[in-house]
Protein backbone atom coordinates (compact mmCIF):
# COMPACT_ATOMS: atom_id res chain seq x y z
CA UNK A 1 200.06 175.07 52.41
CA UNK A 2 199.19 178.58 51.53
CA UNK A 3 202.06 180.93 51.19
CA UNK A 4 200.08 183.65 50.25
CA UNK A 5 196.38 185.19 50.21
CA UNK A 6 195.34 188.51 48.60
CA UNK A 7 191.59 189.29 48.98
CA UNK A 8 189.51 192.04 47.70
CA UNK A 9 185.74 192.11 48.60
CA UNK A 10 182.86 194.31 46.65
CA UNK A 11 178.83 193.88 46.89
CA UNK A 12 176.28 193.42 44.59
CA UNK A 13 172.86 193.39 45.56
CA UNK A 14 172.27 189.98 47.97
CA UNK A 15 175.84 188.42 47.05
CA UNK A 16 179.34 189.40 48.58
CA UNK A 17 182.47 188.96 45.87
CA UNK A 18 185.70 188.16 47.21
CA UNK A 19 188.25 188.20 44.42
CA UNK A 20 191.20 186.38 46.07
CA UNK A 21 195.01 185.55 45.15
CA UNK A 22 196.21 182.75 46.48
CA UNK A 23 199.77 180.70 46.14
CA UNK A 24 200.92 178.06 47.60
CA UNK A 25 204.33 176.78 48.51
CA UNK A 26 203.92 173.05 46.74
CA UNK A 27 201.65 171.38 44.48
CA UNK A 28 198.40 170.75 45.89
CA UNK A 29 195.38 168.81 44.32
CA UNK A 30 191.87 171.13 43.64
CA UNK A 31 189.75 169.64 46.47
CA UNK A 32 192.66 170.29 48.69
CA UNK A 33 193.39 174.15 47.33
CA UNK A 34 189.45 174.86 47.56
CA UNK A 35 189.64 173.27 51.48
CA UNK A 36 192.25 175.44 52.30
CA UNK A 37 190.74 178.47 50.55
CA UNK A 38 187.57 178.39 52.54
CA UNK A 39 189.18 177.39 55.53
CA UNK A 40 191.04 181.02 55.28
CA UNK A 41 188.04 182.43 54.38
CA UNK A 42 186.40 180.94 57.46
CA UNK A 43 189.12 181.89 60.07
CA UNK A 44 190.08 185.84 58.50
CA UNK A 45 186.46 186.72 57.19
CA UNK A 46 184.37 184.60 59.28
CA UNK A 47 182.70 183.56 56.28
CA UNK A 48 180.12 180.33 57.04
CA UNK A 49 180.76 178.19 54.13
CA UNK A 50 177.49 177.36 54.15
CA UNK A 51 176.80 180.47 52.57
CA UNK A 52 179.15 180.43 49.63
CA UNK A 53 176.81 180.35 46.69
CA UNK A 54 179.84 179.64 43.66
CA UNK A 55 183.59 179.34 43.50
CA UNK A 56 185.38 180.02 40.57
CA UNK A 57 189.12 179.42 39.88
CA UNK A 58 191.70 180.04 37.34
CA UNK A 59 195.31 179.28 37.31
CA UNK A 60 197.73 182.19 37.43
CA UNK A 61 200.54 183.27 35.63
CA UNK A 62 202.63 182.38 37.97
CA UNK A 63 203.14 178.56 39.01
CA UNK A 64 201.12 177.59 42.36
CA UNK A 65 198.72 180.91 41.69
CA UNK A 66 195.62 180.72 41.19
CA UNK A 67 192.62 183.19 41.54
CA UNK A 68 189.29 182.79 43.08
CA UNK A 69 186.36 184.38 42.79
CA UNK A 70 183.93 183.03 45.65
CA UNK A 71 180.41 184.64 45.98
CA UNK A 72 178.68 184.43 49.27
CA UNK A 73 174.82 184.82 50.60
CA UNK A 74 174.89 188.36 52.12
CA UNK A 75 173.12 188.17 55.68
């Protein structure tokens, strides 16, 4: 599961950004990780998924990290 989540949100225009940092404690596959990330997303932002427009990932530096950048229909 997620052992940690770092988010930082900005505007621009019609979209929100949310730039998050996420690790996890074990090795989880991608549809898994992106479940999990918009599940947090849901319960600490109360982000609809519906909304999200894009989600992009990279891995981290560190093993288990990996960064998200997830833009979502402003209301």
């Amino acid at each position: 599961m997620i052992k940690s989540f770092d988010c930082v949100k900005s505007q621009k225009d019609t979209v929100l950004i949310y730039d998050l940092k996420v690790k996890f404690d074990s090795y989880i596959d991608k549809d898994k990780r992106l479940n999990l990330v918009k599940t947090e997303l849901e319960k600490n932002y109360q982000i609809d998924p519906a909304k999200i427009i894009s989600i992009e990932t990279w891995v981290g530096k560190r093993p288990r990290t990996h960064l998200y950048k997830v833009k979502v229909k402003k209301e």
